[in-house]
Structure formats: structure tokens, C-alpha cells
Protein backbone atom coordinates (compact mmCIF):
# COMPACT_ATOMS: atom_id res chain seq x y z
CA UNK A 1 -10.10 57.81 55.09
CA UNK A 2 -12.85 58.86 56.68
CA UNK A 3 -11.60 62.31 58.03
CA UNK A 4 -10.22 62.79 54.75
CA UNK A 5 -10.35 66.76 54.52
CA UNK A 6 -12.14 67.86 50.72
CA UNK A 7 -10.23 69.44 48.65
CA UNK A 8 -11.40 72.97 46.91
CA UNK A 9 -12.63 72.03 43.31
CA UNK A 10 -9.69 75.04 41.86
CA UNK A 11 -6.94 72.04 43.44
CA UNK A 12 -8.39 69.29 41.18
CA UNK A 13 -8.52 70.09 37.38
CA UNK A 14 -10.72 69.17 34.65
CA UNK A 15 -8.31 66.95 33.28
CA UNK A 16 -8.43 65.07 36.60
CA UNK A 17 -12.21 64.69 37.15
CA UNK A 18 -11.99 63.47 33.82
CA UNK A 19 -9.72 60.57 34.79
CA UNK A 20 -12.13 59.91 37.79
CA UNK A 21 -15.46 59.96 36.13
CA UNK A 22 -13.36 57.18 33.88
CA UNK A 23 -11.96 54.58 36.31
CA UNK A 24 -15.75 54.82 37.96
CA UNK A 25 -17.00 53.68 34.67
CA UNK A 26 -14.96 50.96 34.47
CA UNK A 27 -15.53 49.39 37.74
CA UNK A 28 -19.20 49.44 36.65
CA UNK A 29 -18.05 47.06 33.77
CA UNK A 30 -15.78 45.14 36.90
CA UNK A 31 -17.92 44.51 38.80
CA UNK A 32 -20.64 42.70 36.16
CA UNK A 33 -17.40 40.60 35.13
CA UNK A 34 -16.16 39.49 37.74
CA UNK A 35 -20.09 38.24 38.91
CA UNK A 36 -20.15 36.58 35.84
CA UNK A 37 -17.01 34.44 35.97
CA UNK A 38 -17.52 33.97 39.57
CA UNK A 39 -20.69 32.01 38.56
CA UNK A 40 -18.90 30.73 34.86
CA UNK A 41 -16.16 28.90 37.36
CA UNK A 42 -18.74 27.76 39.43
CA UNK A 43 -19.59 25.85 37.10
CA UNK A 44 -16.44 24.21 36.30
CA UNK A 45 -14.76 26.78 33.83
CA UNK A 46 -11.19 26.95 35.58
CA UNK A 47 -9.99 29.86 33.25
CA UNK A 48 -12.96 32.03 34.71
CA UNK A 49 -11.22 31.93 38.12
CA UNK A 50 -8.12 33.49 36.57
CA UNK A 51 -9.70 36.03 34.89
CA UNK A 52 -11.93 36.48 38.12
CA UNK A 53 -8.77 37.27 40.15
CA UNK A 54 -7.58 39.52 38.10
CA UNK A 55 -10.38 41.41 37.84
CA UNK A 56 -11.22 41.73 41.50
CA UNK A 57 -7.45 42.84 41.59
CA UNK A 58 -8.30 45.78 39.62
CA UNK A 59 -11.33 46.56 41.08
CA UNK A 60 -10.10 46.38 44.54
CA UNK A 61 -6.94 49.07 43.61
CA UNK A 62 -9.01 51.11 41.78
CA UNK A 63 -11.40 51.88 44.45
CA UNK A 64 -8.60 52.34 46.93
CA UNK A 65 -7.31 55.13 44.54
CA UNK A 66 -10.93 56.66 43.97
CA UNK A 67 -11.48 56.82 47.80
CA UNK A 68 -8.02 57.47 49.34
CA UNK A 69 -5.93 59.22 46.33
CA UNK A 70 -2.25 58.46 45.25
CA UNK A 71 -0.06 60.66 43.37
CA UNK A 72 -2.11 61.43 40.72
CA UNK A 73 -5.73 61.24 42.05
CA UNK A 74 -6.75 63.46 44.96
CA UNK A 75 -9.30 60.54 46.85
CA UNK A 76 -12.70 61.89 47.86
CA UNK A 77 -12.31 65.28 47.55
CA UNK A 78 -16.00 66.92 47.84
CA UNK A 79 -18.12 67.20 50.29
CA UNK A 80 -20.84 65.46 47.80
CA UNK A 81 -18.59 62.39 46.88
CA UNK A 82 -17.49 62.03 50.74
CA UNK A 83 -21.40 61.95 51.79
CA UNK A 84 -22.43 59.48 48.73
CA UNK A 85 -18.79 57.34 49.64
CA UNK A 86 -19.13 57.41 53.58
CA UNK A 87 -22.48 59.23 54.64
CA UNK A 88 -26.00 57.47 54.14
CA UNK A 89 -25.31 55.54 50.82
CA UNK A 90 -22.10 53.71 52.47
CA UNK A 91 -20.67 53.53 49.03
CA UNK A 92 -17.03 52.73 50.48
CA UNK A 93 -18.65 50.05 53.05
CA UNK A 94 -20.90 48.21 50.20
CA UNK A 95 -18.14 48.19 47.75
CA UNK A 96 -15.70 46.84 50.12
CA UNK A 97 -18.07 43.81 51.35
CA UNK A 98 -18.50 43.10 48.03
CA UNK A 99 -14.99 42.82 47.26
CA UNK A 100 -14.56 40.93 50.76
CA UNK A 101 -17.18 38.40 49.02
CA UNK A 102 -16.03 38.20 46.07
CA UNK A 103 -12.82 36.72 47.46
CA UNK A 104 -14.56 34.36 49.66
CA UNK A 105 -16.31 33.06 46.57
CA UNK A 106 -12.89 32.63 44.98
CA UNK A 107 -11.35 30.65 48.11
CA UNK A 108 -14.08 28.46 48.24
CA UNK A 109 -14.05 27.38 44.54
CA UNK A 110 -10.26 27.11 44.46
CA UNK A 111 -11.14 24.56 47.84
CA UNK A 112 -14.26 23.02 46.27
CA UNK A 113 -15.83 23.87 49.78
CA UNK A 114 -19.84 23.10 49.35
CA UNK A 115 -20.48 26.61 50.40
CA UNK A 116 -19.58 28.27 47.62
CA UNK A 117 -22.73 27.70 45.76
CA UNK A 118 -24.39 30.42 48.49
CA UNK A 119 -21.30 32.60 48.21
CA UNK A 120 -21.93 32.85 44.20
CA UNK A 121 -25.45 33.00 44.46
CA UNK A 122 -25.28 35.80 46.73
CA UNK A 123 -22.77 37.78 44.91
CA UNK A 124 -25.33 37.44 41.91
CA UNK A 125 -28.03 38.89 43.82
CA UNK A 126 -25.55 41.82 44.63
CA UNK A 127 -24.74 42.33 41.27
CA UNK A 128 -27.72 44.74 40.43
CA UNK A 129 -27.91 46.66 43.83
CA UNK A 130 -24.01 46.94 43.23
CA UNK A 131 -24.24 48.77 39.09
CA UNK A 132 -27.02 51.04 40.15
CA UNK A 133 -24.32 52.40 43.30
CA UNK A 134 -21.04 52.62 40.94
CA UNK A 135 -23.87 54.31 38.86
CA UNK A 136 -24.28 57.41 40.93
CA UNK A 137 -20.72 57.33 41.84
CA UNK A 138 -19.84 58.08 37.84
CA UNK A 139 -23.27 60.70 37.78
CA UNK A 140 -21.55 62.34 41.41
CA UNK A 141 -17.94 62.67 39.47
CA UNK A 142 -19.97 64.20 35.81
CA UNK A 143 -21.70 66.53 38.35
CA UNK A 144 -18.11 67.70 40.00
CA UNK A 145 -16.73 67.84 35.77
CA UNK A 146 -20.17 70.44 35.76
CA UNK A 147 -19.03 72.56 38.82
CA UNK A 148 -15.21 72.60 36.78
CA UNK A 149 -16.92 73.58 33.22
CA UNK A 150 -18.97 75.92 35.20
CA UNK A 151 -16.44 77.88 37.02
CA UNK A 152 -14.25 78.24 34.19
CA UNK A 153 -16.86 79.91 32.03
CA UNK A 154 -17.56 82.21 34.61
CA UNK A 155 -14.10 83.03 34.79
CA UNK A 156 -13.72 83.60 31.19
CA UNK A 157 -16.52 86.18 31.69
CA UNK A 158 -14.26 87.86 34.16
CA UNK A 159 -11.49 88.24 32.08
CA UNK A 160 -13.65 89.34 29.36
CA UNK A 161 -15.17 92.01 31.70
CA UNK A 162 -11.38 93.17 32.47
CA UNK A 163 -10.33 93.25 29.24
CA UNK A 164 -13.44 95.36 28.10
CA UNK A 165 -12.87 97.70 31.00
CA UNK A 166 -8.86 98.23 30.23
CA UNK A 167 -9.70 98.74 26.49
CA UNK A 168 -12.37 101.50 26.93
CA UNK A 169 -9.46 102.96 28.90
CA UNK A 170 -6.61 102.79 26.97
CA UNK A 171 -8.71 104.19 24.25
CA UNK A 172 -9.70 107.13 26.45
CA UNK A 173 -5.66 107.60 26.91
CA UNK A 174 -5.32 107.35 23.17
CA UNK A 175 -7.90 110.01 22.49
CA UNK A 176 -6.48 112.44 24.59
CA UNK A 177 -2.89 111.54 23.44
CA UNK A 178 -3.95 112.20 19.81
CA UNK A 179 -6.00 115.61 20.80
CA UNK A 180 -2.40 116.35 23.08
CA UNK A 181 -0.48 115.88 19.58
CA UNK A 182 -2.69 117.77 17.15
CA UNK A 183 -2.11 121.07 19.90
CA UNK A 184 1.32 120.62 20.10
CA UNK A 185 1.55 121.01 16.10
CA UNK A 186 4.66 119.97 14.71
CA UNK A 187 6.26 118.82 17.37
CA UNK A 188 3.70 116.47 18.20
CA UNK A 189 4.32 114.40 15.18
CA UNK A 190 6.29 112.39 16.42
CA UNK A 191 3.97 111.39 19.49
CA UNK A 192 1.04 111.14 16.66
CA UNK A 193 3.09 108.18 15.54
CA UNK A 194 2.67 106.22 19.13
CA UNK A 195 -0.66 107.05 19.76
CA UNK A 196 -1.66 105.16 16.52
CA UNK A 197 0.03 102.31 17.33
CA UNK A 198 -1.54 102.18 20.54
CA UNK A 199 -4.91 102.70 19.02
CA UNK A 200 -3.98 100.02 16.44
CA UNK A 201 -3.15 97.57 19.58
CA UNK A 202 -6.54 98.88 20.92
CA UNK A 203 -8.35 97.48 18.69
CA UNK A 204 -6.23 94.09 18.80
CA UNK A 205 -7.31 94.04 22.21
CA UNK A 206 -10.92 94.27 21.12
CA UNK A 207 -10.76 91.12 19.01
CA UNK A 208 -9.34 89.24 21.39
CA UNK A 209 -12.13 90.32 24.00
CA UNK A 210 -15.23 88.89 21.01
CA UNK A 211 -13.18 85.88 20.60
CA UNK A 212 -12.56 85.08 24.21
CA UNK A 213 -16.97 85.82 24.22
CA UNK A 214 -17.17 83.66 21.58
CA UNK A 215 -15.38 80.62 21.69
CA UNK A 216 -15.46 80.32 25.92
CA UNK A 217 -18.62 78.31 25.15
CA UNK A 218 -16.77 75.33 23.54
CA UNK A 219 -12.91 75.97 24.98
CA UNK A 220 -11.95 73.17 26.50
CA UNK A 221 -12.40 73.74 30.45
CA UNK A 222 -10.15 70.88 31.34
CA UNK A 223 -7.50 73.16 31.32
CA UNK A 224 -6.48 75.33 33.92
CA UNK A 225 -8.93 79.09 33.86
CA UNK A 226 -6.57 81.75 33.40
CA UNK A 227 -5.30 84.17 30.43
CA UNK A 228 -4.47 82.53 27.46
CA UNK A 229 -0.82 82.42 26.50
CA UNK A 230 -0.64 86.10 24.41
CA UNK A 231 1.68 86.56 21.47
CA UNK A 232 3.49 89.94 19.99
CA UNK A 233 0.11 91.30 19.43
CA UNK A 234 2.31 94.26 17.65
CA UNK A 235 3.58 93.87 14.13
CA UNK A 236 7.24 94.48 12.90
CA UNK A 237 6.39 97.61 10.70
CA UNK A 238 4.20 99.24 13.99
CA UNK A 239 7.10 98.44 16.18
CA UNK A 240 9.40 100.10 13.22
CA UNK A 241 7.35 103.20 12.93
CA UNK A 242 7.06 103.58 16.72
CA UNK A 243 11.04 103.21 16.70
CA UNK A 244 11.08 105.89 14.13
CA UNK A 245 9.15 108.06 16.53
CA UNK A 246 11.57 107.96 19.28
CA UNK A 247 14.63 108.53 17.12
């Protein structure tokens, strides 16, 4: 796990981190259960240890996925969660003797063994230490969601840019195909007819570059960057009249 290789943050989506930053949450709320039914069966409640096992259960998988991936989940895939998970915070190794402990505890109960009063006290002691760490792990996955949100704005700027730059030319083309018409007289009639409908698609074009300005501030970046899905940005009776042109 360890020499796990990150992955580039355009691999994981939005939708993904969001997942992530999730399951982290919830193993804050884990772990804070399964410390305090640890110390309810302790003293004496026997449906604490059930819930206690299935808890640690949980917690145990869900770390597993968090750190090493599965299908869905890509593991630690940052250079910023692999130094808080393996480098000087030893996220993986504190988690992981906590879980070790926590089944110790439940062993000993389920044996009565007079140790297990040490075993829950020091899992209550760990309980604090432990919520601040799954703490920064959620804060490290909301920072990755930031690096997401931020590179797709800044990719919506691009396209905006593009756009901007293809309408100023198309319009230039549009010009000089309406000044090419007007000097061919009659004959250009005919091509007058196209080079309004481009204009007209010009200026489509245009709207669609303010509203990708506009609303790129609140789109949802949990989906993939790229070029919104673009419909017949050309009505019937344009189309119509530019058939007419060609007949």
C-alpha cells in the first residue's frame, strides 16, 4: 500500500472525492461508537458487544477501501493524502492499532479476562487523539474536492476564451461574406441568405459564451470539465431559408 503510485486528480472525479470526503466522516462517528459500547459492555450491557462488532466491522473495511481502493474508490491517490496516511502523521498505522485494540477489547470481554478493564480504558483515552486524526483526513479529502472545483472553473474559462476567440472569427467571415454578396449584386442573393444565418448562429454562440461566464460559478464541478452537451442551435425556418438558398 505503501508504494501505492498517486493518481492525477483529472482520473478521480468530483463525484468520487465526494464519496471519500463521506465515508471519512463516518468513521469519525465509528470510531466514538464503537469507544462507547466498548466501555457500555464493559459494564455488563451484552447487546453493546454486538453492536461493537459490527461497528469495528465497518470501520475496519472502510479504511481498507479509503487507503487501498476497490472498484469504485481509487485508495490514496495524492501525494497530500499518502503523506498525512503513511508519512509523519502515520494515519494508516494509528488507525490500524486502534482497530487491532479495539478487537482485543472485544476478545477479552467475550472471555471475561481481568485485563480488559486496561484494554477499554485505553481505547477511551484514544478516543480523542483518534477524532482529531479522522478529522484532518475528511479536511485533506474537502481540500482535494477544492483542487477538483478549482480546475474545472479554470477550465470553463478556457472554453469560454475559445469560444470568444472562434466567434470574433466567424463574425469576421460573416462580414466579409455579406460585403462578398452585396458586390456580386443579384447573384449574390442567394449567398446573402447563408451569411445571415450564420450571423444569426453567431450570435447564438455569443449567448452561450455569457452563460457559460455566468453560471460556471455555481455549475456543479462534480461532473466531468468538458463542453456541455450542444443542441440544434439552428431553428427549422433558418435551416428552411438556408435550404431555399441552395435550391
Amino acid at each position: 500500500m505503501k508504494g501505492r503510485t498517486p493518481i492525477n486528480h483529472d482520473a478521480v472525479s468530483g463525484e468520487v472525492i465526494g464519496e471519500l470526503i463521506n465515508l471519512s466522516g463516518r468513521q469519525r462517528m465509528l470510531s466514538q461508537r464503537i469507544v462507547l459500547h466498548v466501555l457500555l459492555a464493559s459494564r455488563g450491557d451484552s447487546a453493546a458487544l454486538d453492536v461493537v462488532k459490527t461497528c469495528l466491522a465497518t470501520f475496519a473495511a472502510t479504511h481498507t477501501d479509503l487507503v487501498s481502493g476497490n472498484a469504485r474508490l481509487p485508495g490514496v491517490f495524492s501525494d497530500a493524502l499518502k503523506q498525512l496516511y503513511f508519512g509523519t502523521a502515520c494515519a494508516d498505522d494509528l488507525i490500524r492499532r486502534f482497530i487491532a485494540r479495539t478487537a482485543d477489547a472485544i476478545a477479552s470481554l467475550e472471555s471475561g479476562a481481568a485485563a480488559s478493564d486496561e484494554q477499554v480504558d485505553a481505547l477511551v483515552m484514544q478516543a480523542t487523539p483518534l477524532l482529531e486524526l479522522l478529522q484532518q483526513i475528511t479536511l485533506a479529502y474537502q481540500k482535494e474536492m477544492h483542487g477538483i472545483e478549482t480546475a474545472a472553473k479554470k477550465r470553463q474559462a478556457e472554453i469560454a476564451e475559445q469560444l470568444g476567440s472562434i466567434s470574433m472569427q466567424a463574425n469576421i467571415v460573416a462580414l466579409n461574406a455579406r460585403i462578398a454578396a452585396a458586390r456580386a449584386g443579384q447573384f449574390g442573393r442567394e449567398f446573402a441568405v447563408i451569411t445571415t444565418v450564420l450571423a444569426d448562429i453567431i450570435k447564438e454562440m455569443d449567448q452561450l459564451i455569457h452563460s457559460v461566464v455566468d453560471t460556471r460559478e455555481s455549475r456543479d464541478t462534480r461532473q466531468a470539465p468538458g463542453i456541455p452537451t450542444q443542441r440544434n442551435t439552428v431553428p427549422q425556418s433558418r435551416q428552411a431559408n438556408a435550404g431555399r438558398a441552395y435550391q
